[in-house]
C-alpha atoms as a PDB file:
ATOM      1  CA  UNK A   1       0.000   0.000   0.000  1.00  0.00           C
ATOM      2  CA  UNK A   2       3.112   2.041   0.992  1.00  0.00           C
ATOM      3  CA  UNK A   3       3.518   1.723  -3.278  1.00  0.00           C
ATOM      4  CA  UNK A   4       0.347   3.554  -3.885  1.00  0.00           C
ATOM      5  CA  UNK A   5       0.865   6.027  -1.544  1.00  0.00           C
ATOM      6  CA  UNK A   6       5.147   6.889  -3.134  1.00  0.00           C
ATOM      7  CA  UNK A   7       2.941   6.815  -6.676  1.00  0.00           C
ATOM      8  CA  UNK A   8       0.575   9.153  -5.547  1.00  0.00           C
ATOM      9  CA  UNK A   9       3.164  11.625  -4.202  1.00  0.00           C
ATOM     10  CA  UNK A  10       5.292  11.568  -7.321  1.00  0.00           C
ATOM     11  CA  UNK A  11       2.385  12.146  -9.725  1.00  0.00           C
ATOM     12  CA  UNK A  12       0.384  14.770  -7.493  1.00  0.00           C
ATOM     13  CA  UNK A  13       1.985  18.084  -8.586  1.00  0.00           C
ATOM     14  CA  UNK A  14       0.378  17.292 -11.947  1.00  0.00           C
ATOM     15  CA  UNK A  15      -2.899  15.962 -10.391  1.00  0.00           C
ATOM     16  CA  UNK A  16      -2.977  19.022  -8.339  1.00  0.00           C
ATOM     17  CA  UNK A  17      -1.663  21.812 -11.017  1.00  0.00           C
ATOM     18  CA  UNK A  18       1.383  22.748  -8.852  1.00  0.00           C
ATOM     19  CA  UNK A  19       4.016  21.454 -10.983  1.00  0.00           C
ATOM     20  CA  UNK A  20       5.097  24.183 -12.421  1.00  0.00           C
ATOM     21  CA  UNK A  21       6.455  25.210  -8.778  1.00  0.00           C
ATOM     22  CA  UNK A  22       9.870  24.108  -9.073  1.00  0.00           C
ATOM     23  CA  UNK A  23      10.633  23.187  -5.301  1.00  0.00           C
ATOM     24  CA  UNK A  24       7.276  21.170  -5.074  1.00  0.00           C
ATOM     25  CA  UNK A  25       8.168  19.166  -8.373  1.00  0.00           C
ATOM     26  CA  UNK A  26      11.599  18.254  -6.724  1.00  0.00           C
ATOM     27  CA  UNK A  27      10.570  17.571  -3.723  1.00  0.00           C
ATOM     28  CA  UNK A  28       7.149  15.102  -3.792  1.00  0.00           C
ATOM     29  CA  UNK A  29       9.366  13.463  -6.753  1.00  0.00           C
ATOM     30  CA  UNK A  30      12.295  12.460  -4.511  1.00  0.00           C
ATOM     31  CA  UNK A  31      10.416  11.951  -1.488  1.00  0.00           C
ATOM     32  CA  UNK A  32       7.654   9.440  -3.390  1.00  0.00           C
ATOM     33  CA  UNK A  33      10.725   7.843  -5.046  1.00  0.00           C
ATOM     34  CA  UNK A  34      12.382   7.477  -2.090  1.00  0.00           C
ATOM     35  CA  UNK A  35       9.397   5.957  -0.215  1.00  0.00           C
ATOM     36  CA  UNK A  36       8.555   3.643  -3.785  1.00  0.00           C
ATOM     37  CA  UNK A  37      12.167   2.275  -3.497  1.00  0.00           C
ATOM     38  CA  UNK A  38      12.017   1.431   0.346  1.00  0.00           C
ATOM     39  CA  UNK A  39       8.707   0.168  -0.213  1.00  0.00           C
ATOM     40  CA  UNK A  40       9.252  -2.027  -2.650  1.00  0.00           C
ATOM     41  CA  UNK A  41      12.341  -3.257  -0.940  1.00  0.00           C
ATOM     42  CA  UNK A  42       9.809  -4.478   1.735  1.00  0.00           C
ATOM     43  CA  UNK A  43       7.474  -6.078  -0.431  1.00  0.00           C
ATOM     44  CA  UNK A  44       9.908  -7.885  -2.371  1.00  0.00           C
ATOM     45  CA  UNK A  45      12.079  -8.885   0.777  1.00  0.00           C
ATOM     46  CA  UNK A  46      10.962  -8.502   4.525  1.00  0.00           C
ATOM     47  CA  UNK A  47      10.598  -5.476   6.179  1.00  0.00           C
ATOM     48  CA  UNK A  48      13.339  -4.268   8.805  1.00  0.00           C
ATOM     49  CA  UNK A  49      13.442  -1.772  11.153  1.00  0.00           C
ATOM     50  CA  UNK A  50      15.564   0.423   8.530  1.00  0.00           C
ATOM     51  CA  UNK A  51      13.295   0.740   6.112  1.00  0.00           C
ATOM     52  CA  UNK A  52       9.888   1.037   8.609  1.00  0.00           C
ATOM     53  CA  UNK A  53      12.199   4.300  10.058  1.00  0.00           C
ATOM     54  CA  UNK A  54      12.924   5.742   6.328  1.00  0.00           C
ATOM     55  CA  UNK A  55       9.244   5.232   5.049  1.00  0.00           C
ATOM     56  CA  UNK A  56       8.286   6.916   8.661  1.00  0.00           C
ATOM     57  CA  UNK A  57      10.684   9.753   8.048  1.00  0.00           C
ATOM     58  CA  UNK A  58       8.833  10.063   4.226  1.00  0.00           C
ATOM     59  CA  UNK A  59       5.485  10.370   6.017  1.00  0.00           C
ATOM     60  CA  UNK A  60       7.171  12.395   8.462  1.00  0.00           C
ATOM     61  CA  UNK A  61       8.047  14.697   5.114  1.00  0.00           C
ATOM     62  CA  UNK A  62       5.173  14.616   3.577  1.00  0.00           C
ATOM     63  CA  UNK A  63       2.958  15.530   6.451  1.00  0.00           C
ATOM     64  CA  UNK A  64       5.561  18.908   6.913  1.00  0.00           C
ATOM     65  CA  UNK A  65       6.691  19.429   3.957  1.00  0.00           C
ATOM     66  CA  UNK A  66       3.244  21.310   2.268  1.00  0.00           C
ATOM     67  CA  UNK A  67       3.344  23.871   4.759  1.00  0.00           C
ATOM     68  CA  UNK A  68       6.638  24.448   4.555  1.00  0.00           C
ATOM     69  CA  UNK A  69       6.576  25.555   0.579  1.00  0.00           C
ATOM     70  CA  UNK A  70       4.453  28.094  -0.989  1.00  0.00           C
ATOM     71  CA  UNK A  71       1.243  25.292  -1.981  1.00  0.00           C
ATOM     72  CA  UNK A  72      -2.205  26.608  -2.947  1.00  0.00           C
ATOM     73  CA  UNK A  73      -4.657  26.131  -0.582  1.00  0.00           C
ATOM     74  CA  UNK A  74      -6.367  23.028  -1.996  1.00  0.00           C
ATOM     75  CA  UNK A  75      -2.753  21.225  -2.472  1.00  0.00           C
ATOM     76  CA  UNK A  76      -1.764  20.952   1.211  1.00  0.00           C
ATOM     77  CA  UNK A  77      -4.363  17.795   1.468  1.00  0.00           C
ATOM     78  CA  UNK A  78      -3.060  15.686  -1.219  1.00  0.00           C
ATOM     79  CA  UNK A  79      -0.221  15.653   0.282  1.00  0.00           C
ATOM     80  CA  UNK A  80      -0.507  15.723   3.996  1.00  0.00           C
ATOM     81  CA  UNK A  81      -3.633  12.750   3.667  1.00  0.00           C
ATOM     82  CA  UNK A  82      -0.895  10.592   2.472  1.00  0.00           C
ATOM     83  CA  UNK A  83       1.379  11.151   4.508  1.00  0.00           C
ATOM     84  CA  UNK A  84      -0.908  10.608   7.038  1.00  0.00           C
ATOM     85  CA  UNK A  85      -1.846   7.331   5.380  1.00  0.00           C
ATOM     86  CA  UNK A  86       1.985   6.430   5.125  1.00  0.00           C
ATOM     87  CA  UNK A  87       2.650   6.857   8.677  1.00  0.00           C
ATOM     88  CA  UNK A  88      -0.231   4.865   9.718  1.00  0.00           C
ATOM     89  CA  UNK A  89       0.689   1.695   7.658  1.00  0.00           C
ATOM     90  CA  UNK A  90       4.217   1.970   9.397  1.00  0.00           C
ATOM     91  CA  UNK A  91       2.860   1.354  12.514  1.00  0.00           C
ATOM     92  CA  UNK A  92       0.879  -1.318  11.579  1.00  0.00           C
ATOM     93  CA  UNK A  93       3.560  -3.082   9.413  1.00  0.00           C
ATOM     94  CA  UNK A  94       5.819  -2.401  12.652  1.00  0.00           C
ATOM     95  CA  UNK A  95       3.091  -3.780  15.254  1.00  0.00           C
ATOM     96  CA  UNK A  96       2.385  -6.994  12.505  1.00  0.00           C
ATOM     97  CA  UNK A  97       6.073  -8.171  12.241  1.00  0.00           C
ATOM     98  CA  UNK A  98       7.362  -9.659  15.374  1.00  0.00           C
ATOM     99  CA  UNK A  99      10.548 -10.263  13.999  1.00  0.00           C
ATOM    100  CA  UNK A 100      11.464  -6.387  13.180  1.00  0.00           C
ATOM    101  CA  UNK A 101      11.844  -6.475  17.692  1.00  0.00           C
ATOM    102  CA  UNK A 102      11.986  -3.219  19.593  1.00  0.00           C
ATOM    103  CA  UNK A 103       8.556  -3.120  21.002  1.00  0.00           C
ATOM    104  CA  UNK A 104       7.113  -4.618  23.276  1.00  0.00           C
ATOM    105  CA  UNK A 105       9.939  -5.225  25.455  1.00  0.00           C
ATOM    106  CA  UNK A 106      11.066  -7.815  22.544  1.00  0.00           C
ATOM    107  CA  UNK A 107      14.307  -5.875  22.112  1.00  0.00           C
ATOM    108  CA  UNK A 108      16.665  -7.800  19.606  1.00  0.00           C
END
């Protein structure tokens, strides 16, 4: 789902007519690739703790990141809802694999 969401980010300054601010491009580009590439690394493989903290630190970014550039009013929710979304499915994949440790009292 974490796929979907990395998707979404990288298309949505087209979706949301904001591409033609420079810093917005850059930025949901890297950060959705970024997330797609971690993401996929989990699907393919199993998830560890590294890649639950970088796809945290992407939802992290996206929930910031709109209102720290110069969005339209409109744009701040297609990014921040996924972000939201993102953040949420990292605590669930955390909570769903015992084997990532750390919680709990489980420490590895």
């Amino acid at each position: 789902m974490n796929c979907v969401m990395a998707l979404w980010v990288m298309i949505s300054p087209w979706m949301l007519r904001i591409s033609h601010q420079g810093n917005v491009l850059a930025s949901c580009f890297i950060g959705g690739f970024i997330l797609l590439v971690v993401s996929l690394w989990g699907a393919i493989g199993q998830w560890t703790i590294w890649g639950i903290v970088i796809s945290a630190a992407c939802g992290i970014f996206f929930v910031v990141q709109p209102f720290l550039g110069h969005y339209i009013n409109g744009a701040y929710w297609g990014i921040v809802v996924p972000g939201i979304i993102t953040l949420f499915l990292d605590y669930w994949t955390w909570q769903t694999y015992p084997s990532l440790g750390l919680r709990r009292g489980t420490g590895t």
